[in-house]
Protein backbone atom coordinates (compact mmCIF):
# COMPACT_ATOMS: atom_id res chain seq x y z
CA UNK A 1 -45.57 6.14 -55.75
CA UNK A 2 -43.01 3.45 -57.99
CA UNK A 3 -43.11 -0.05 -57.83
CA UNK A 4 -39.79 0.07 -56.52
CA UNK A 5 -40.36 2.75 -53.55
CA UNK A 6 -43.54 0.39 -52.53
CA UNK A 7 -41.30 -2.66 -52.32
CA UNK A 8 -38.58 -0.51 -50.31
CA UNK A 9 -41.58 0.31 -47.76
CA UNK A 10 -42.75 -3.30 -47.63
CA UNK A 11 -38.99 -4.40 -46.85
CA UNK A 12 -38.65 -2.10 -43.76
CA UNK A 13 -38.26 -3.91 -40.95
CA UNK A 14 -39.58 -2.92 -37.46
CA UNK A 15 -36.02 -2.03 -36.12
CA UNK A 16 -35.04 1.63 -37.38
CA UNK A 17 -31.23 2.04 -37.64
CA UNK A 18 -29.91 4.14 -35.02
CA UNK A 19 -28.44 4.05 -31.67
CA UNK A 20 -29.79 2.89 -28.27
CA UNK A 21 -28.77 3.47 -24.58
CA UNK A 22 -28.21 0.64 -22.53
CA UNK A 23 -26.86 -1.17 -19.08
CA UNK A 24 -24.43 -3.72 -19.39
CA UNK A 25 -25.58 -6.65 -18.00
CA UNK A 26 -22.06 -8.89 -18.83
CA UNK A 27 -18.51 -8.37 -20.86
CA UNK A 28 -16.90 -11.08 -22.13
CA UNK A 29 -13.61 -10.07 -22.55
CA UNK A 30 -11.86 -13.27 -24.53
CA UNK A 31 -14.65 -12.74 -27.24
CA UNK A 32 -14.97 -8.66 -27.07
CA UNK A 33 -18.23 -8.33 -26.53
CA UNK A 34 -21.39 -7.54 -24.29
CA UNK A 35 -24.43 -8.27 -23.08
CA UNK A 36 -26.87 -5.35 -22.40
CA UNK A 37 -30.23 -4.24 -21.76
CA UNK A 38 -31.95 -1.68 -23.12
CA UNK A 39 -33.35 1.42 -20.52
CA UNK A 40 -36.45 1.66 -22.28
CA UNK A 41 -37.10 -2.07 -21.42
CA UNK A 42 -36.93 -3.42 -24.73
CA UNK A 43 -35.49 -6.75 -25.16
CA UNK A 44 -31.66 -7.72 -24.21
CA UNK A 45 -29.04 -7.71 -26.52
CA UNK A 46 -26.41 -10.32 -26.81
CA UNK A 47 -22.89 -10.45 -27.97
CA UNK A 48 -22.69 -6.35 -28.67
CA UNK A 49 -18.99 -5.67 -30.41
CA UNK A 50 -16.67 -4.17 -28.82
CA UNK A 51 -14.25 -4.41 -31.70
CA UNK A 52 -14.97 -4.53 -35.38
CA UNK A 53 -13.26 -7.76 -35.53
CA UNK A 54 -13.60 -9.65 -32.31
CA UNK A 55 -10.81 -11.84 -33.19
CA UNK A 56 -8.56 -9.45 -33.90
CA UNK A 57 -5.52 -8.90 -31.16
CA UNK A 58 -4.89 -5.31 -31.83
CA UNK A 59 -6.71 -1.96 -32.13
CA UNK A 60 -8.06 -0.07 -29.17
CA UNK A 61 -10.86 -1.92 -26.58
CA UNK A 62 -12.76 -0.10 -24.09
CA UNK A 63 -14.24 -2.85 -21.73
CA UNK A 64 -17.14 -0.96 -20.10
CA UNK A 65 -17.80 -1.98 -16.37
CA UNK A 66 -21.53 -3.97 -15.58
CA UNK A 67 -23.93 -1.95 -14.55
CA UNK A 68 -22.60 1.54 -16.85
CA UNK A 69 -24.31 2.84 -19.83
CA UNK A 70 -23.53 2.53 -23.22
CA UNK A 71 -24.88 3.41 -26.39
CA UNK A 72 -25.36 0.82 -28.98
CA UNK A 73 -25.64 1.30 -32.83
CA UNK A 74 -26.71 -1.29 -35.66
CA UNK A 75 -24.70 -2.79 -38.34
CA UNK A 76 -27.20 -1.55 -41.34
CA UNK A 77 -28.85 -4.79 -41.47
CA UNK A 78 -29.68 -4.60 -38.19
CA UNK A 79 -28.40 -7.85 -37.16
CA UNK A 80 -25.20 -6.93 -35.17
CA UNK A 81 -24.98 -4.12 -32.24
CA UNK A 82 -21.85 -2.63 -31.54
CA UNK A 83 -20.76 -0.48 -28.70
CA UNK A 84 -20.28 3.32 -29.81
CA UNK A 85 -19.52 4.86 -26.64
CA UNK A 86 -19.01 3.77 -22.71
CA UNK A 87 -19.98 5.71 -19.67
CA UNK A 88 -17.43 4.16 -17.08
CA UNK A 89 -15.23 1.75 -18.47
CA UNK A 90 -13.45 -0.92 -16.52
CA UNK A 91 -10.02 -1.38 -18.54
CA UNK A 92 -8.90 0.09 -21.77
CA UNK A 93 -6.40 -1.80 -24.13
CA UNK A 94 -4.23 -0.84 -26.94
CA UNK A 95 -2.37 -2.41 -29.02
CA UNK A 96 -0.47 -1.71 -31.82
CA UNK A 97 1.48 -4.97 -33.24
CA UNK A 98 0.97 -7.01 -30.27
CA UNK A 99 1.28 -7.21 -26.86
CA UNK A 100 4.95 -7.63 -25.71
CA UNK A 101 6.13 -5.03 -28.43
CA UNK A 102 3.81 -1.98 -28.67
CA UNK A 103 0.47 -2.00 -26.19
CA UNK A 104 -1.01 -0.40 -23.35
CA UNK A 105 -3.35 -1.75 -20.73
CA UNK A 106 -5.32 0.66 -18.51
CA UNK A 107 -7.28 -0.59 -15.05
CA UNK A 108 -8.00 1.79 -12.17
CA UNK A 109 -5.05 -0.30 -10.92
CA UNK A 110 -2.35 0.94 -12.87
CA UNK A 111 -1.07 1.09 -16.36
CA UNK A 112 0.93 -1.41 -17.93
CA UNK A 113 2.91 -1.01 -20.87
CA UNK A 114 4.49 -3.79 -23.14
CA UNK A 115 3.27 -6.65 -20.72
CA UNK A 116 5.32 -4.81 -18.19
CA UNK A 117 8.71 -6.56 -18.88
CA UNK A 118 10.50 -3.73 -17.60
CA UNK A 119 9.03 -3.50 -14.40
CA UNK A 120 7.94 0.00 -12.99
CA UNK A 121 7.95 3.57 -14.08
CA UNK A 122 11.27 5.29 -12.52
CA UNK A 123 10.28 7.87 -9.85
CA UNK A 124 12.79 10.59 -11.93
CA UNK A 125 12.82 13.38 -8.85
CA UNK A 126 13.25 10.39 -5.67
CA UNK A 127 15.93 9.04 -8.34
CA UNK A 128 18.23 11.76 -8.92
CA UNK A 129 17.80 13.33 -4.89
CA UNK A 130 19.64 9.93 -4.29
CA UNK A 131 21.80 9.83 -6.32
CA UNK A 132 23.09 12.95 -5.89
CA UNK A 133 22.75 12.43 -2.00
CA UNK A 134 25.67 9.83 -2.84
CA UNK A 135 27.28 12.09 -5.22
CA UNK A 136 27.28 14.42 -1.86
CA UNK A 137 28.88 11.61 0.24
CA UNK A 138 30.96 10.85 -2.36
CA UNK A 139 32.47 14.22 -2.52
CA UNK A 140 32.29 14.38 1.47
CA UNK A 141 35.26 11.33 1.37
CA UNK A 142 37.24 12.92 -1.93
CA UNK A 143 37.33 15.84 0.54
CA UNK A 144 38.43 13.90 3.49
CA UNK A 145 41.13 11.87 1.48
CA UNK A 146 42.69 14.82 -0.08
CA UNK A 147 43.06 17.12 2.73
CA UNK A 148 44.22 13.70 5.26
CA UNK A 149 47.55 13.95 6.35
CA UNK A 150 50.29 11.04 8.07
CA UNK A 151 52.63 11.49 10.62
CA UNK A 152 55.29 10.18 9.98
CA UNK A 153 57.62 8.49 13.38
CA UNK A 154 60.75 10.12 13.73
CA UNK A 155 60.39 13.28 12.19
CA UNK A 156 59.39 16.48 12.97
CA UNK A 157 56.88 17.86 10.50
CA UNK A 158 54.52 16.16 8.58
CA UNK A 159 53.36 16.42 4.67
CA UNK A 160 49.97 16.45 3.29
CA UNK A 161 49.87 13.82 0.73
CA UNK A 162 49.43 15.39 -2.79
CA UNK A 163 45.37 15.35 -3.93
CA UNK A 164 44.95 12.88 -6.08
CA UNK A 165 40.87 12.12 -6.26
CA UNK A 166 39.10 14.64 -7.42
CA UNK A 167 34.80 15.33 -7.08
CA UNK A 168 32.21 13.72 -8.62
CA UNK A 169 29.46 16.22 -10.38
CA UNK A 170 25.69 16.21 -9.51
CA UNK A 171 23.22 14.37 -11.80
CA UNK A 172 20.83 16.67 -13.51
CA UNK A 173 17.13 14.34 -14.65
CA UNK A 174 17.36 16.14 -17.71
CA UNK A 175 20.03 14.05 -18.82
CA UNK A 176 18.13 10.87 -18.48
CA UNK A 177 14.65 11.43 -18.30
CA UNK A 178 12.20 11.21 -21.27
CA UNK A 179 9.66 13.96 -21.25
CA UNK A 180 7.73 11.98 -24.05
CA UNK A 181 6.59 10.14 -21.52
CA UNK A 182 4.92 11.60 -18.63
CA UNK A 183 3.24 10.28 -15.20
């Protein structure tokens, strides 16, 4: 054995690198990190990443929910755990610039994209059956109007006005709706 492979075997340190399951005992989601305990009873870890940069405002976050599993993995140094995968998670969040332009926020509530400043996802079937159930009553009065006649007082026959409004056409969704996007 070398000099140098004895002094690599006296540096080891107790921790091997790998990965570890554990519970999560607390998120903190202003800082993007963890808390967690280990199932084989070791000692807690603190402040797990969630993020490679927990100041960072983009990227993707999974925020895992307390009490699921999650496997933690070491920076090389060992110093510095970092969540590698989530079991249940409680919210999800992506974003790509930042959050007004380009992002996407995921709870078992809903999702909500670009801080939802356009309010809610159109219902595309419910919204064209009514509109074209006014494009039927629509038509329903064009028919009535066209085909109404006046009597006129003081002579003998009458005369249908001449038709002058004509029908409105059905929509069809495909002309508005955006199949990139799906619900």
């Amino acid at each position: 054995m070398s000099i140098a492979d004895i002094i690599r075997q006296l540096a080891k340190t107790g921790n091997p690198l790998g990965c570890i399951v554990c519970k999560v005992t607390a998120v903190d989601k202003s800082a993007r990190t963890v808390d967690v305990e280990p199932v084989n009873e070791e000692a807690p870890i603190l402040a797990c990443n969630l993020q490679a940069d927990q100041k960072a405002t983009v990227g993707i976050v999974q925020y895992p929910r307390i009490g699921s599993f999650v496997v933690v993995g070491f920076s090389s140094d060992g110093a510095a755990g970092m969540v590698l995968l989530c079991e249940d998670v409680e919210s999800v969040e992506i974003v790509i610039k930042d959050k007004d332009t380009s992002s996407i926020v995921m709870t078992e509530d809903g999702i909500v994209m670009n801080n939802g400043t356009l309010d809610g996802l159109i219902k595309i079937n419910e919204l064209t059956e009514k509109l074209n159930n006014l494009v039927s009553e629509v038509n329903a009065f064009v028919s009535k109007y066209n085909s109404h006649t006046h009597s006129v007082v003081g002579h003998a026959t009458a005369t249908a006005t001449p038709a002058t409004a004509t029908n409105v056409s059905e929509f069809n969704k495909s002309d508005y709706e955006n199949l990139k996007v799906k619900q």
